[in-house]
C-alpha atoms as a PDB file:
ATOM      1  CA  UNK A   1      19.054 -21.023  -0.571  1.00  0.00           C
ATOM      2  CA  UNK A   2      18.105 -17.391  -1.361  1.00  0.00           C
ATOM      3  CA  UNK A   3      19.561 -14.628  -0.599  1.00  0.00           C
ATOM      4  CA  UNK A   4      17.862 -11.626   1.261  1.00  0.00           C
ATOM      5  CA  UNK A   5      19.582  -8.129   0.977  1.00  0.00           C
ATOM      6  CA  UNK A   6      18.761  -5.663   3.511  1.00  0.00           C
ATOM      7  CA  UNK A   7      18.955  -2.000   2.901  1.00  0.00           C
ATOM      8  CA  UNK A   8      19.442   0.877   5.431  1.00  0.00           C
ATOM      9  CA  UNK A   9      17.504   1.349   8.831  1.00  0.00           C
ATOM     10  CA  UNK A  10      15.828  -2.381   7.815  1.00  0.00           C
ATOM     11  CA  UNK A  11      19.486  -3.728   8.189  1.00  0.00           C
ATOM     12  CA  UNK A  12      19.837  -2.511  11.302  1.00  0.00           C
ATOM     13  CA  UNK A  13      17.010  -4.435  12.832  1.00  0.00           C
ATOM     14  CA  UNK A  14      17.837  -7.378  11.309  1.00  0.00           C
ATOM     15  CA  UNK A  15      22.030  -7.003  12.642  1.00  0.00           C
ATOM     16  CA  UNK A  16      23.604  -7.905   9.218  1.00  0.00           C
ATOM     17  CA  UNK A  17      22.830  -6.819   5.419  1.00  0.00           C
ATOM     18  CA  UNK A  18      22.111  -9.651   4.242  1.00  0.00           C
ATOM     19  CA  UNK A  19      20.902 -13.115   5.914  1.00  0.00           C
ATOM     20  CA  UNK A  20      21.243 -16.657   3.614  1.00  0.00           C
ATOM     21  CA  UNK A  21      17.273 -17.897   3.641  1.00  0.00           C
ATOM     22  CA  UNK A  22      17.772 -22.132   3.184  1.00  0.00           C
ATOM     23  CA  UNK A  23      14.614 -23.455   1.075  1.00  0.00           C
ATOM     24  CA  UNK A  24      14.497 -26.980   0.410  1.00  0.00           C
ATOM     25  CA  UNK A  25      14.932 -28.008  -3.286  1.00  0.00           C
ATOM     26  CA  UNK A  26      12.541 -27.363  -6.042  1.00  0.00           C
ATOM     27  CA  UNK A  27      10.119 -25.149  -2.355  1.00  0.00           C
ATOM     28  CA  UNK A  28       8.823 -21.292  -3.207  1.00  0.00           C
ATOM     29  CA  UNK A  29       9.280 -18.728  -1.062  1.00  0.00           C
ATOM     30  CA  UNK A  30       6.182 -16.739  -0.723  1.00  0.00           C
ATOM     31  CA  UNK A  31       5.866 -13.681   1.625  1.00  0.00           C
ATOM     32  CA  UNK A  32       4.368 -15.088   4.827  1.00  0.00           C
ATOM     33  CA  UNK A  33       7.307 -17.924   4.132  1.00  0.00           C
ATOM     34  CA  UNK A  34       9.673 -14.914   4.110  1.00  0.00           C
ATOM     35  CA  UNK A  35       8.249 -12.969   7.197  1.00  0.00           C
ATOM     36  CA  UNK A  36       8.107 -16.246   9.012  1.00  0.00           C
ATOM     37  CA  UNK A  37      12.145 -16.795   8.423  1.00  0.00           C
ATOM     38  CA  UNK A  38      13.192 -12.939   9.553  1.00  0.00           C
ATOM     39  CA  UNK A  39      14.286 -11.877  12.896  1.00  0.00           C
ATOM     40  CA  UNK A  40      10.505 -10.755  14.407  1.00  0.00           C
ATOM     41  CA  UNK A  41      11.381  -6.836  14.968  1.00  0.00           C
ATOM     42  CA  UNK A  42      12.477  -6.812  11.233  1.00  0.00           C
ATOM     43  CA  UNK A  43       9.104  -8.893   9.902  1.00  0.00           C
ATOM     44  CA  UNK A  44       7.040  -6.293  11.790  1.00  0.00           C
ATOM     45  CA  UNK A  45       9.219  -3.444   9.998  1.00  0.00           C
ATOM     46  CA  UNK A  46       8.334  -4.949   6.314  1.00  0.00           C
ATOM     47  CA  UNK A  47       4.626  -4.398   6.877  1.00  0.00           C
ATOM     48  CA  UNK A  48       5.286  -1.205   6.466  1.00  0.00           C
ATOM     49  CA  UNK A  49       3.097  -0.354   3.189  1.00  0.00           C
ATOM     50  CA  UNK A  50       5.968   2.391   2.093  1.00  0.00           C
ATOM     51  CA  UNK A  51       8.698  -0.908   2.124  1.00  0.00           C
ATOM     52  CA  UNK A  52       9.452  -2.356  -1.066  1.00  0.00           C
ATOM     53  CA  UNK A  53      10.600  -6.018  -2.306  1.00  0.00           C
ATOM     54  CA  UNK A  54      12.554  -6.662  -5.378  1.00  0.00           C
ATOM     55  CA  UNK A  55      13.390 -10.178  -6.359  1.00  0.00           C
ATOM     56  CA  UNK A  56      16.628 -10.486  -8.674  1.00  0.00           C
ATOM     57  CA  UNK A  57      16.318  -6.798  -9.160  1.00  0.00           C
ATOM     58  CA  UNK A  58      12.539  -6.049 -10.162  1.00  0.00           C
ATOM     59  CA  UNK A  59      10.659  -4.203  -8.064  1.00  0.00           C
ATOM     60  CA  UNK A  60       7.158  -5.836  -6.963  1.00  0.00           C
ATOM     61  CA  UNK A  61       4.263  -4.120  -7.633  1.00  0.00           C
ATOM     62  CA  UNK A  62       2.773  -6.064  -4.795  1.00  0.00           C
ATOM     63  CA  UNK A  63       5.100  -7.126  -2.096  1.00  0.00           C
ATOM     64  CA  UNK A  64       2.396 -10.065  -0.994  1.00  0.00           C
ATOM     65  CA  UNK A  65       2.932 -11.798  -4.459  1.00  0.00           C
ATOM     66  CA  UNK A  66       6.699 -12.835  -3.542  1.00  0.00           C
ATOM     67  CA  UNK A  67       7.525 -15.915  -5.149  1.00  0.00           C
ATOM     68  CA  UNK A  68      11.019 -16.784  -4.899  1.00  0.00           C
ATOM     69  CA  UNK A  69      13.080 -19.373  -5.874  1.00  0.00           C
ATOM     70  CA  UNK A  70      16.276 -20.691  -4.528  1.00  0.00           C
ATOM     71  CA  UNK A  71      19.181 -18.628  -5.975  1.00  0.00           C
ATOM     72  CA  UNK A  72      17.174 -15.526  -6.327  1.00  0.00           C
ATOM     73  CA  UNK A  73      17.899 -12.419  -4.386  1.00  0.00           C
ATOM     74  CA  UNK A  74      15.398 -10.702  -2.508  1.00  0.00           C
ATOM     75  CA  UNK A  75      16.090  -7.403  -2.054  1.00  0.00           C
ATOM     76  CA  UNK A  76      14.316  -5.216   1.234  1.00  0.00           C
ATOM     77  CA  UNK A  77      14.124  -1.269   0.319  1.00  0.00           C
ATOM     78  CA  UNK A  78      13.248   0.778   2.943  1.00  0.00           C
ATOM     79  CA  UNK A  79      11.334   4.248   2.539  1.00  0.00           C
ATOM     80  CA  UNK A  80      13.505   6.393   1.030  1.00  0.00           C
ATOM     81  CA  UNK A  81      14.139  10.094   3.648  1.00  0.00           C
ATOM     82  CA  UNK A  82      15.232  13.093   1.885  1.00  0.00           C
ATOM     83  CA  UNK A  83      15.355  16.629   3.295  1.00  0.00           C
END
């Protein structure tokens, strides 16, 4: 299983902040996996170029390279509003 934390607005379109991803032993999760698995308003969302993925707290240079593992936390960062 991995994890996926959801982080402001993105939580809202997915209804909770954080949704248990079941991966079958020894199975990646790549980013079309990931996409695939999310409620679709919330995998439309991520496309966004300004949203971010970290996996066990390290921020991906290039979201489309996800590889997780079960275990490992994926973390969804919206873009960040300021005034």
């Amino acid at each position: 299983m991995a994890t996926v934390v959801i982080l402001g607005k993105l939580a809202d379109l997915a209804g909770a902040p954080s949704l248990a991803l079941p991966l079958p032993l020894m199975a990646e999760l790549d980013w079309e996996g990931l996409k695939a698995a999310l409620p679709p308003a919330l995998a439309e969302a991520i496309e966004d170029p300004r949203v971010r993925v970290a996996v066990n707290g390290a921020l991906l240079a290039n979201k489309a390279k996800l590889q997780a593992n079960a275990g490992d936390e994926i973390a969804l960062l919206p873009p960040v509003s300021g005034g």
